[in-house]
C-alpha atoms as a PDB file:
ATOM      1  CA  UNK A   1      -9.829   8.285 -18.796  1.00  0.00           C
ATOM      2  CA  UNK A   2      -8.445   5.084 -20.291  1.00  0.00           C
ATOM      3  CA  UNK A   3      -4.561   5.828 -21.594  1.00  0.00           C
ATOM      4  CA  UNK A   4      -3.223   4.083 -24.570  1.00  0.00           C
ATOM      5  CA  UNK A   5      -1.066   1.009 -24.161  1.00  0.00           C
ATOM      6  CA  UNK A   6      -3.313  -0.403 -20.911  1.00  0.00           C
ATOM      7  CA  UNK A   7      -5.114  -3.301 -21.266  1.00  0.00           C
ATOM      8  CA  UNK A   8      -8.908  -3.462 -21.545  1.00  0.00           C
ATOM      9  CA  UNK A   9     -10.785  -6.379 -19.573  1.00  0.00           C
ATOM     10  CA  UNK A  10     -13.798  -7.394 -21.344  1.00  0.00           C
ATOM     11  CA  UNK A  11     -16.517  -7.276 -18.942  1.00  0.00           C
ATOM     12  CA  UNK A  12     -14.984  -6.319 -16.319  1.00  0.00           C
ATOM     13  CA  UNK A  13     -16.965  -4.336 -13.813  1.00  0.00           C
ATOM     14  CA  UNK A  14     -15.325  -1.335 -12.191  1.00  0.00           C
ATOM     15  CA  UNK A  15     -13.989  -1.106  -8.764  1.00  0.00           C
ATOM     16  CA  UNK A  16     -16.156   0.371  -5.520  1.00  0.00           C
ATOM     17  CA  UNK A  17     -14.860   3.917  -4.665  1.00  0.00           C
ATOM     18  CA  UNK A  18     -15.735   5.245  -0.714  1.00  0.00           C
ATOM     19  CA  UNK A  19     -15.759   8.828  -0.335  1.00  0.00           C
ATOM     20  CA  UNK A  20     -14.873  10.886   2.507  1.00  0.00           C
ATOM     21  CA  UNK A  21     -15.161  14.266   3.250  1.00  0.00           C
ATOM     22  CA  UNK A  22     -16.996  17.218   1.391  1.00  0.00           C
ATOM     23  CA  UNK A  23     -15.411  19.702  -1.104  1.00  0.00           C
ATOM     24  CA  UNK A  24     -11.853  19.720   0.058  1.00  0.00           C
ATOM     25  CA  UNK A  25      -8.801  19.454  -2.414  1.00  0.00           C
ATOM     26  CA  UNK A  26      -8.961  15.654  -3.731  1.00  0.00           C
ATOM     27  CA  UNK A  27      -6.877  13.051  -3.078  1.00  0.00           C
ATOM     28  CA  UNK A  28      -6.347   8.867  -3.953  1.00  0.00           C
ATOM     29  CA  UNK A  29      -5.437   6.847  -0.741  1.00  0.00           C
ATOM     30  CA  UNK A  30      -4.498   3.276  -1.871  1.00  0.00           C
ATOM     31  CA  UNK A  31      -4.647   0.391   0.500  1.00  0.00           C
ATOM     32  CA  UNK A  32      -2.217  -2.124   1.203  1.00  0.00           C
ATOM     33  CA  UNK A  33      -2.342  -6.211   1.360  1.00  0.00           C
ATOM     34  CA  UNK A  34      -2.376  -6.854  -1.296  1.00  0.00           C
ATOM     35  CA  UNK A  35      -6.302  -7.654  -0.891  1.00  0.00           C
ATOM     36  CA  UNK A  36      -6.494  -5.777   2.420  1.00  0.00           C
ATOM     37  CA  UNK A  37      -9.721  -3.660   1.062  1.00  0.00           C
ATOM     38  CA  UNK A  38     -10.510  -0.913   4.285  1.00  0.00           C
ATOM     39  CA  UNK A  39      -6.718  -1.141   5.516  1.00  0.00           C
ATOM     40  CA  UNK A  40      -6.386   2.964   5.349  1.00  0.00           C
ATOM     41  CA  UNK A  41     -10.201   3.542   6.346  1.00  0.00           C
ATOM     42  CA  UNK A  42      -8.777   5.264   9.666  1.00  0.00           C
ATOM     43  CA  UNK A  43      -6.196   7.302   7.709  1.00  0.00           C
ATOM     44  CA  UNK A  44      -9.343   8.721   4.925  1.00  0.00           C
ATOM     45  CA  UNK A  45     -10.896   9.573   8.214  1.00  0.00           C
ATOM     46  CA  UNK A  46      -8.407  11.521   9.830  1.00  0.00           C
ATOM     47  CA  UNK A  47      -7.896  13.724   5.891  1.00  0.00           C
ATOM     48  CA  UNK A  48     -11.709  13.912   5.543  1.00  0.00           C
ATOM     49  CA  UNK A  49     -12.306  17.061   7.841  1.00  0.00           C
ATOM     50  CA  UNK A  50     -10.070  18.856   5.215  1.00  0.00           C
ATOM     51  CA  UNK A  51      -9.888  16.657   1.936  1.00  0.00           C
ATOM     52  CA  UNK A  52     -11.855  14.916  -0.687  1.00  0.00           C
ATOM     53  CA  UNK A  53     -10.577  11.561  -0.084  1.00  0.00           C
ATOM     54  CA  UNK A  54     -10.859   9.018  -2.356  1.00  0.00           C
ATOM     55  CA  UNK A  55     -10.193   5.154  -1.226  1.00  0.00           C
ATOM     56  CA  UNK A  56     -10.627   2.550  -4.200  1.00  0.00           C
ATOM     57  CA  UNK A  57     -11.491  -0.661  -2.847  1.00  0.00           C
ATOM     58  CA  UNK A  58      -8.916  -2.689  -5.159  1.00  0.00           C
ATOM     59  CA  UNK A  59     -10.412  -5.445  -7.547  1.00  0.00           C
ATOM     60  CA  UNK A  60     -10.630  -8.806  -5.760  1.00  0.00           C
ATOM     61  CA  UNK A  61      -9.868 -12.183  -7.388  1.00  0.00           C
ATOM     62  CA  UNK A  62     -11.968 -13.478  -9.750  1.00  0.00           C
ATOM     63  CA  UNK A  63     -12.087 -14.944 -13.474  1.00  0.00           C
ATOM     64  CA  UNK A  64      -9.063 -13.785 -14.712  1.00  0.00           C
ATOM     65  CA  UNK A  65      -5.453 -13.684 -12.289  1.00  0.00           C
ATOM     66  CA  UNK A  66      -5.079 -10.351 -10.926  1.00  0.00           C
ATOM     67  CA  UNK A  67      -1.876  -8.494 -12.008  1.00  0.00           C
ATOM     68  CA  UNK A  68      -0.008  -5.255 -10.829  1.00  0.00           C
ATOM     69  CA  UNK A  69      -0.729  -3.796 -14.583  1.00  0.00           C
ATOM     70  CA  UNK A  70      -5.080  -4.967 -14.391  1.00  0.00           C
ATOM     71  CA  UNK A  71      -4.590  -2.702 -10.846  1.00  0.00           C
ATOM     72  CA  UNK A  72      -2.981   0.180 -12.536  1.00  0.00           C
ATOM     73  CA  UNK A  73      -5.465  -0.087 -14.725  1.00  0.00           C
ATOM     74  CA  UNK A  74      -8.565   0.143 -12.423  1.00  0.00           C
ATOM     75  CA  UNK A  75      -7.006   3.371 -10.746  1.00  0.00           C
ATOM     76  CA  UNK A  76      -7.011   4.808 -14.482  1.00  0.00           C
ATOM     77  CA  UNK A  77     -10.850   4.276 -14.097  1.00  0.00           C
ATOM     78  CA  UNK A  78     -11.795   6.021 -11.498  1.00  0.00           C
ATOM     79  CA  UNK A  79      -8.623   8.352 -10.162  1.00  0.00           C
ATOM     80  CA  UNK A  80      -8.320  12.206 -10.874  1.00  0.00           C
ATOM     81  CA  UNK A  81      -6.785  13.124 -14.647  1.00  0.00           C
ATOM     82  CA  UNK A  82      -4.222  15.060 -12.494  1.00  0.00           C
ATOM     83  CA  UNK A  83      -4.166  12.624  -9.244  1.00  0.00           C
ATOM     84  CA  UNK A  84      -2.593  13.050  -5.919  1.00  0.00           C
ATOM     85  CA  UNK A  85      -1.829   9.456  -4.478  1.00  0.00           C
ATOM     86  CA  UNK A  86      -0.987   8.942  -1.370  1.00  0.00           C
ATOM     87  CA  UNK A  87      -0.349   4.674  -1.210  1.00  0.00           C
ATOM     88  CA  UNK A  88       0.376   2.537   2.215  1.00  0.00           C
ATOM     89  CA  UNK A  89       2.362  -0.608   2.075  1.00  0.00           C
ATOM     90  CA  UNK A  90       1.013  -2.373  -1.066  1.00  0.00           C
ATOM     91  CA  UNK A  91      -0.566   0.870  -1.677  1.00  0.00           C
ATOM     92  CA  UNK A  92       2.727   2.842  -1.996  1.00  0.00           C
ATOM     93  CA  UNK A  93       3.984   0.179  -4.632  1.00  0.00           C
ATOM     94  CA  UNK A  94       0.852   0.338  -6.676  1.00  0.00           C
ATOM     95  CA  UNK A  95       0.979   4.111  -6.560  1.00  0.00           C
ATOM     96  CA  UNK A  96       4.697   3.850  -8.139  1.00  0.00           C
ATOM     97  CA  UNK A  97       3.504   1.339 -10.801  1.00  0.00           C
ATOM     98  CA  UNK A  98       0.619   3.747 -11.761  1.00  0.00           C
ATOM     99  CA  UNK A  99       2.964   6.847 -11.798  1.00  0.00           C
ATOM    100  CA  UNK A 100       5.363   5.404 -14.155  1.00  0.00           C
ATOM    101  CA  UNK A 101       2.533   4.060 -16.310  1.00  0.00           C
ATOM    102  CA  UNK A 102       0.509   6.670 -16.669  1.00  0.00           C
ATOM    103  CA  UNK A 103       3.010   9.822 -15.670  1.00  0.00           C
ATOM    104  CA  UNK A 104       1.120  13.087 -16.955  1.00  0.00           C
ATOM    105  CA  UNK A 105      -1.595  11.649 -14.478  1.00  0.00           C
ATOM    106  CA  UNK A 106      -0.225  12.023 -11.521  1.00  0.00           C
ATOM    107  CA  UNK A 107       1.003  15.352  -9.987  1.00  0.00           C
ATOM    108  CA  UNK A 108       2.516  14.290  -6.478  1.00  0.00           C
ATOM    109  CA  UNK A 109       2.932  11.330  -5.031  1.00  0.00           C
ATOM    110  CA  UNK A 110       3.076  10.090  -0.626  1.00  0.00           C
ATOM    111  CA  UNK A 111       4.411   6.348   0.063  1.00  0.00           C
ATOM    112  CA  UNK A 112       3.855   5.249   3.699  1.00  0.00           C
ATOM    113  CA  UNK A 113       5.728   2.565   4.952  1.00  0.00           C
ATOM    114  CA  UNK A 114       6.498   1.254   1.109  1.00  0.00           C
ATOM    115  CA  UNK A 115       6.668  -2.686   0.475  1.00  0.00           C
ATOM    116  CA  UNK A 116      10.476  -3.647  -0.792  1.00  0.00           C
ATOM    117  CA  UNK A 117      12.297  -3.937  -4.575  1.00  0.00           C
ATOM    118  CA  UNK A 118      14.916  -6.303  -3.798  1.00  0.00           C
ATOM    119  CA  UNK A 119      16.088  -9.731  -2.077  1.00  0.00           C
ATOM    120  CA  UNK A 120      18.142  -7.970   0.484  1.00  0.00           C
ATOM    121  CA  UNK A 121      15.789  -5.631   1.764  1.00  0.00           C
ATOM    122  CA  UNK A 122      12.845  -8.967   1.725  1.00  0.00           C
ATOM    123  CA  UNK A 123      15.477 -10.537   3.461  1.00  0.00           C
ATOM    124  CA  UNK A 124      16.074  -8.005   6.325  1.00  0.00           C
ATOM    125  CA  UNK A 125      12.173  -7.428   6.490  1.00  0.00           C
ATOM    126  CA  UNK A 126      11.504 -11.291   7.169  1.00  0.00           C
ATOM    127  CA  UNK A 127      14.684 -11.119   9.977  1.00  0.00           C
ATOM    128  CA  UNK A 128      13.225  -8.627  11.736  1.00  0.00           C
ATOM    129  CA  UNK A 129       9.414 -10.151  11.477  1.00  0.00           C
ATOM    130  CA  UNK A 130      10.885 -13.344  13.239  1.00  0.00           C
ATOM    131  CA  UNK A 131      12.693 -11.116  15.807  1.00  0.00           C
ATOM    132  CA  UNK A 132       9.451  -9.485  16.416  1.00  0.00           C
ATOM    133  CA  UNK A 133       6.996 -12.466  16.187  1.00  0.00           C
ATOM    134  CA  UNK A 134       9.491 -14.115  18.674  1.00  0.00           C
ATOM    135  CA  UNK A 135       9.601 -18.416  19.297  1.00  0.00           C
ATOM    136  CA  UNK A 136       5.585 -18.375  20.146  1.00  0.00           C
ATOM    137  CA  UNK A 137       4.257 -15.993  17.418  1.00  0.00           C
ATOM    138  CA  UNK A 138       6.531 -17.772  14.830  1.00  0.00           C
ATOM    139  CA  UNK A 139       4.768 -21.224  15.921  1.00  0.00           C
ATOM    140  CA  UNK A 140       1.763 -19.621  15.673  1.00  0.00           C
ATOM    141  CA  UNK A 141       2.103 -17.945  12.225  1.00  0.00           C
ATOM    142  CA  UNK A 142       3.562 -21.300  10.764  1.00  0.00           C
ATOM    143  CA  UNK A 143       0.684 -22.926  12.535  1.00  0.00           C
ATOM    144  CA  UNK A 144      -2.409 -20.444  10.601  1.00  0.00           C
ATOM    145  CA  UNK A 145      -0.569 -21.265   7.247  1.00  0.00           C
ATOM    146  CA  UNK A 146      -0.738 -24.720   7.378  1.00  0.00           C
ATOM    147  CA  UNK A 147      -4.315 -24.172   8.197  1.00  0.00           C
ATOM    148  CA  UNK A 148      -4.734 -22.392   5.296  1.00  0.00           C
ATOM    149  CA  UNK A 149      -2.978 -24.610   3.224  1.00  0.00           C
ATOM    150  CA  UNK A 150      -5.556 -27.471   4.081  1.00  0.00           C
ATOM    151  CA  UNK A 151      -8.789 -25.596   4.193  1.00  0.00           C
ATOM    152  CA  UNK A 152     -11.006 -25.830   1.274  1.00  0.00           C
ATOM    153  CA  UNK A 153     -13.267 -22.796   1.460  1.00  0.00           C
ATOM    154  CA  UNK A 154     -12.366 -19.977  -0.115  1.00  0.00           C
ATOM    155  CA  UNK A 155     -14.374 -18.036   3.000  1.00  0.00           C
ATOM    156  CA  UNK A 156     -12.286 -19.520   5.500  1.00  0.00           C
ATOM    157  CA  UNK A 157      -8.929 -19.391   3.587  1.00  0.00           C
ATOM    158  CA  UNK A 158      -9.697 -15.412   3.801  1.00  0.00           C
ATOM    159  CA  UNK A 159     -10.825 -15.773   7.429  1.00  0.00           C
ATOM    160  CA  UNK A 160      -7.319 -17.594   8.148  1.00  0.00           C
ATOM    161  CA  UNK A 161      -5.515 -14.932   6.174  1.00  0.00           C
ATOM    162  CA  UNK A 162      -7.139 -12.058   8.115  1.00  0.00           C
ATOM    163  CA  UNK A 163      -5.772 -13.892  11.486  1.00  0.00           C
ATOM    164  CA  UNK A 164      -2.237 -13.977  10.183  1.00  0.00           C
ATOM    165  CA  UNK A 165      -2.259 -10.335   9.081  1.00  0.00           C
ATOM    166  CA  UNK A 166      -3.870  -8.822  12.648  1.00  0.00           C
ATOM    167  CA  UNK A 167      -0.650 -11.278  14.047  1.00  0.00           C
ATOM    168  CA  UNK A 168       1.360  -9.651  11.373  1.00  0.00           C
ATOM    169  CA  UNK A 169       0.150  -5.942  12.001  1.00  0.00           C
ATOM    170  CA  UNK A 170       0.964  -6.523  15.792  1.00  0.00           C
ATOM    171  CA  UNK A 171       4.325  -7.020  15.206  1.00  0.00           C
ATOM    172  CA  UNK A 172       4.988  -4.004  12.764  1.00  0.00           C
ATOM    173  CA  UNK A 173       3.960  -1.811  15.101  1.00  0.00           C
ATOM    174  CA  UNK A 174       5.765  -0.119  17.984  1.00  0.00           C
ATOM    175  CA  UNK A 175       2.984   1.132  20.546  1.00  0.00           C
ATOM    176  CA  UNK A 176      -0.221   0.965  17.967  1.00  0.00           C
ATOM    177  CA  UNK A 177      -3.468   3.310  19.378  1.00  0.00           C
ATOM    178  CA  UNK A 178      -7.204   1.491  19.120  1.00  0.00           C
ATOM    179  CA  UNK A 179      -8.256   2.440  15.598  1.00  0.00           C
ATOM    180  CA  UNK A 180     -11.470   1.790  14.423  1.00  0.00           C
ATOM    181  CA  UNK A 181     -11.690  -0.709  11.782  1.00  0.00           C
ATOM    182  CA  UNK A 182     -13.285  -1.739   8.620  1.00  0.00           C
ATOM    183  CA  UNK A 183     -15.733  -5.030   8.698  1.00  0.00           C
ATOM    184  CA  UNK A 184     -13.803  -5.957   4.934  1.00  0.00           C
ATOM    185  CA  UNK A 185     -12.912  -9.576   4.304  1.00  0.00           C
ATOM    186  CA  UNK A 186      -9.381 -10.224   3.477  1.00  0.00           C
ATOM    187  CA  UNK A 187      -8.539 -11.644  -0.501  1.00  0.00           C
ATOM    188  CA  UNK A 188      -6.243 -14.173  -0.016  1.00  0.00           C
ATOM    189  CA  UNK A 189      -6.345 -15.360  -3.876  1.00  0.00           C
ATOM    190  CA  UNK A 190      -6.266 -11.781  -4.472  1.00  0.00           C
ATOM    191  CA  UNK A 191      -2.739 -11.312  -2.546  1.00  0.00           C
ATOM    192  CA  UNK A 192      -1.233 -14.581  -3.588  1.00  0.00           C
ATOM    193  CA  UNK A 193      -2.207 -13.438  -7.198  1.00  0.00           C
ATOM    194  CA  UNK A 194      -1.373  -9.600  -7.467  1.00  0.00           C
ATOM    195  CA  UNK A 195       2.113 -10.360  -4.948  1.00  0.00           C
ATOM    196  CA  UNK A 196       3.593 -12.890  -7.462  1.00  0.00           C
ATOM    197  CA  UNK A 197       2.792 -10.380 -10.136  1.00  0.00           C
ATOM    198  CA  UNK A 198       4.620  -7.659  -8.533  1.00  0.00           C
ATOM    199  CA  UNK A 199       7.693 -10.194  -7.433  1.00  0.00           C
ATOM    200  CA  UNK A 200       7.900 -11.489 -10.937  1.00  0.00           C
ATOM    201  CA  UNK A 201       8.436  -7.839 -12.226  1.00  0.00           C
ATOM    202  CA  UNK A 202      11.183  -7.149  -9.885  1.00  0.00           C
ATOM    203  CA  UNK A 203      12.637 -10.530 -10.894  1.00  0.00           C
ATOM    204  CA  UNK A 204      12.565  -9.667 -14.881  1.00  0.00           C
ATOM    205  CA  UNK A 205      14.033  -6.284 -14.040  1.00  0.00           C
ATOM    206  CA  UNK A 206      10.572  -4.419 -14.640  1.00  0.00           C
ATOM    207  CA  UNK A 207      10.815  -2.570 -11.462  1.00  0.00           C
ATOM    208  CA  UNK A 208      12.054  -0.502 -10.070  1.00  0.00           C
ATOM    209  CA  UNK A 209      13.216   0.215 -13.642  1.00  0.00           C
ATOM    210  CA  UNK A 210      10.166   1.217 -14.910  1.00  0.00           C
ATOM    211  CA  UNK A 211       9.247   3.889 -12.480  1.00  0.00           C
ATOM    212  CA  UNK A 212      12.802   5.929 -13.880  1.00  0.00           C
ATOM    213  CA  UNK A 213       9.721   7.618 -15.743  1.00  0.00           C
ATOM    214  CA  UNK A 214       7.915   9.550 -13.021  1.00  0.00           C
ATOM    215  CA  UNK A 215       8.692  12.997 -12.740  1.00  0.00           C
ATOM    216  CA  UNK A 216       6.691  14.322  -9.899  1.00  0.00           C
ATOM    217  CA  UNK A 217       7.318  14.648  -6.576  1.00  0.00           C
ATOM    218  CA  UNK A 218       7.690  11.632  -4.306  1.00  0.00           C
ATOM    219  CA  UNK A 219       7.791  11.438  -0.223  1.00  0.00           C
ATOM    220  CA  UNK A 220       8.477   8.274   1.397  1.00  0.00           C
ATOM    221  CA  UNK A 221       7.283   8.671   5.166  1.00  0.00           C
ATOM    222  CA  UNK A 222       8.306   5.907   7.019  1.00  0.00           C
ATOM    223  CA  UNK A 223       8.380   4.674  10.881  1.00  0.00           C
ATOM    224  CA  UNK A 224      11.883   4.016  12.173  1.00  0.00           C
ATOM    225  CA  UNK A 225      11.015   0.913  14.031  1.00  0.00           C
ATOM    226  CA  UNK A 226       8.856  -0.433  10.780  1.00  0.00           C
ATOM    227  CA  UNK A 227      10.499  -4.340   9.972  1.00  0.00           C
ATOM    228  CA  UNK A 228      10.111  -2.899   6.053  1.00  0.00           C
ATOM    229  CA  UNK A 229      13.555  -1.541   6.248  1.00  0.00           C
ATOM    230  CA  UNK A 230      13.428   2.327   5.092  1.00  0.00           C
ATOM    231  CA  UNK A 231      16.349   3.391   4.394  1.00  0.00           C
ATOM    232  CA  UNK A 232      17.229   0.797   2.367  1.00  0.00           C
ATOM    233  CA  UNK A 233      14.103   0.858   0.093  1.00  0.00           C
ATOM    234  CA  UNK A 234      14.693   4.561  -0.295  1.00  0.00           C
ATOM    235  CA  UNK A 235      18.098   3.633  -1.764  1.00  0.00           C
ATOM    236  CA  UNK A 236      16.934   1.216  -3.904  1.00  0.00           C
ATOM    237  CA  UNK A 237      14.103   3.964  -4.984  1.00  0.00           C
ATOM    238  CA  UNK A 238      16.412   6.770  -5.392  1.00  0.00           C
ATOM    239  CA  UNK A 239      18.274   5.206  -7.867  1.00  0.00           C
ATOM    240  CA  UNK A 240      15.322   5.336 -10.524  1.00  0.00           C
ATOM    241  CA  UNK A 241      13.737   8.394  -8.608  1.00  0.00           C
ATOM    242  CA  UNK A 242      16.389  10.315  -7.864  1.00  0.00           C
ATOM    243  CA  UNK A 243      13.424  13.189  -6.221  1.00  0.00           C
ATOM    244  CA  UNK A 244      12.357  10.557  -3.718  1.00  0.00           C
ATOM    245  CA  UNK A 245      12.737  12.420  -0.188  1.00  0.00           C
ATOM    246  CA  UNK A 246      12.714  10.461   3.059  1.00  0.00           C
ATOM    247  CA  UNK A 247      11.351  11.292   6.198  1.00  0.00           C
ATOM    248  CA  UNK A 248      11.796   8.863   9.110  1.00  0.00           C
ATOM    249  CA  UNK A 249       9.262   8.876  12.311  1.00  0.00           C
ATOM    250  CA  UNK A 250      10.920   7.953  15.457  1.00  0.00           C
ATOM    251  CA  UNK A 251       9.028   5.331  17.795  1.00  0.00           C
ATOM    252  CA  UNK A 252       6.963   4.495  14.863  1.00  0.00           C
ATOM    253  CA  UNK A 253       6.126   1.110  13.102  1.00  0.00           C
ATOM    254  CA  UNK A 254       4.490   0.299   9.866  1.00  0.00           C
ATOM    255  CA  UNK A 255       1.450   2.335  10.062  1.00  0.00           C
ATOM    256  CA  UNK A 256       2.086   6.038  11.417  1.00  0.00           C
ATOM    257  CA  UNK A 257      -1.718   7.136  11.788  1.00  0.00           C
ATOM    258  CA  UNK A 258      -2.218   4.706  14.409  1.00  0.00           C
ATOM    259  CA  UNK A 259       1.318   5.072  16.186  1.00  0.00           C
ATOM    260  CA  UNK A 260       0.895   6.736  19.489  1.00  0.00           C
ATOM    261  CA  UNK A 261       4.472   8.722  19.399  1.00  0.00           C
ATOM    262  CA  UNK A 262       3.872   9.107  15.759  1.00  0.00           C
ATOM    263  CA  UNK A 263       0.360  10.041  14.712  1.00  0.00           C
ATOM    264  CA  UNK A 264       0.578  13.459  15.228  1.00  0.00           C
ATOM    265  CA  UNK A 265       4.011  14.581  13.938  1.00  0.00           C
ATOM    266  CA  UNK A 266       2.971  12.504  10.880  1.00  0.00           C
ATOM    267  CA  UNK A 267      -0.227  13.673  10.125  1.00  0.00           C
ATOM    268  CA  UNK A 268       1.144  17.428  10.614  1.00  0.00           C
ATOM    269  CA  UNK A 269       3.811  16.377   7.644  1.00  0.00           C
ATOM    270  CA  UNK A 270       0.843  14.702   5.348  1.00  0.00           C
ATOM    271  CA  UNK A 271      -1.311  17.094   5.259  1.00  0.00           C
ATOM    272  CA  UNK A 272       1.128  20.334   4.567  1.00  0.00           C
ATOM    273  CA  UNK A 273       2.673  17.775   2.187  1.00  0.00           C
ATOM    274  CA  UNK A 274      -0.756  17.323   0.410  1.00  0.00           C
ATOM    275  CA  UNK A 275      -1.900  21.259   0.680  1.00  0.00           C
ATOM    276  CA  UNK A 276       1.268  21.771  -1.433  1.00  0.00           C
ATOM    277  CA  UNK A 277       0.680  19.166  -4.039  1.00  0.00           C
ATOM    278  CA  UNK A 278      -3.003  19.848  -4.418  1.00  0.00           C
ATOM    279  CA  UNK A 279      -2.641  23.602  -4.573  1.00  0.00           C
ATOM    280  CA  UNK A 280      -2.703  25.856  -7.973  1.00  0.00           C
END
């Protein structure tokens, strides 16, 4: 499955895959963070009673740095030779960098509440985080990173991390249901690692460039009230993926299967989205 002009890791042991569901049409759901492993465990739940859903558990840190590129190149390992990817967050953004890698591999592709390509959409996305976080959750945010900053375990760096991301979560969304969750530690060396990767590439004009080379289908399904500013990543997008459609979900913040107002208009989209992409 490996395509030429990847790199190969010596040694390198591959990624966990969980399965869900029986004999359905197969799909890739990609989690966000990065380093949040089990972030879309609740969303491969919901597509299980109808899909093959597979959810690789992205490398964490380790001997070598991780990079957006050693990423693409785990999906290679263990995704479909004709792959439907549906990404969320992070997830969305490593499911563009994998389509314009490796483009006769992918046949459709879903981006929920994609991560931004340029300073004034970052810029917009931290303004509304503040508004959201308000005078107290600010404090307390600043507060967890200077935490982190001083602890020396790796274990409770993650553990820190995982506190500023539920605090994070709570403000993306708009009026979030109970979801059941996955007991997966956070990879804090993981994000800081893979996230200046990514950031560097936008920098040196890598991407978006780079994903001018996919040529299958691409929905963007996004929550109105998500601080990752939608519209404007879709115009960023469009200008290298000029088939990039965008649907916006009223009500809805960052993560759409666990919006009340949201869940079910999205879902409904998603899945006749993916019956048309995995059919023939």
């Amino acid at each position: 499955m490996r395509e030429r002009g990847l790199p190969t890791y010596a040694g390198r042991m591959p990624i966990d895959v969980q399965v869900h569901g029986g004999d359905g049409p197969e799909i890739v759901l990609l989690h966000g963070g990065p380093g949040a492993q089990g972030s879309v465990g609740n969303l491969a739940r919901l597509l299980a009673d109808e899909f093959r859903v597979l959810e690789p558990l992205q490398r964490r840190s380790g001997d070598v740095a991780l990079t957006v590129r050693r990423h693409v190149e785990d999906l290679a390992e263990v995704a479909p030779e004709r792959a439907v990817l549906v990404g969320a967050s992070w997830g969305a953004m490593l499911a563009l960098s994998y389509a314009a890698a490796l483009p006769a591999r992918v046949r459709g592709l879903v981006l929920v509440g994609c991560g931004t390509y340029d300073v004034e959409s970052r810029a917009l996305y931290e303004e509304r985080m503040r508004d959201r976080l308000g005078p107290e959750g600010v404090e307390t945010a600043e507060d967890l990173h200077r935490q982190i900053k001083e602890a020396q375990a790796t274990e409770e760096k993650d553990r820190l991390f995982d506190r500023l991301g539920a605090l994070a979560c709570k403000a993306q969304a708009y009026d979030a249901l109970e979801t059941e969750e996955e007991d997966l530690p956070f990879d804090l060396r993981g994000h800081e690692e893979t996230w200046a990767n990514a950031l560097r590439l936008q920098e040196t004009g890598q991407e978006p460039q780079a994903f001018s080379a996919i040529g299958a289908p691409v929905l963007m399904l996004h929550g109105e009230d998500d601080p990752h500013p939608g519209r404007e990543i879709h115009e960023v997008l469009k200008a290298y993926v000029p088939q990039v459609e965008l649907v916006l979900f009223a009500r809805c913040g960052h993560e759409p299967w666990s919006e009340r107002h949201a869940r079910e208009p999205f879902l409904r989209l998603l899945r006749e989205r993916l019956r048309e992409l995995t059919s023939g």
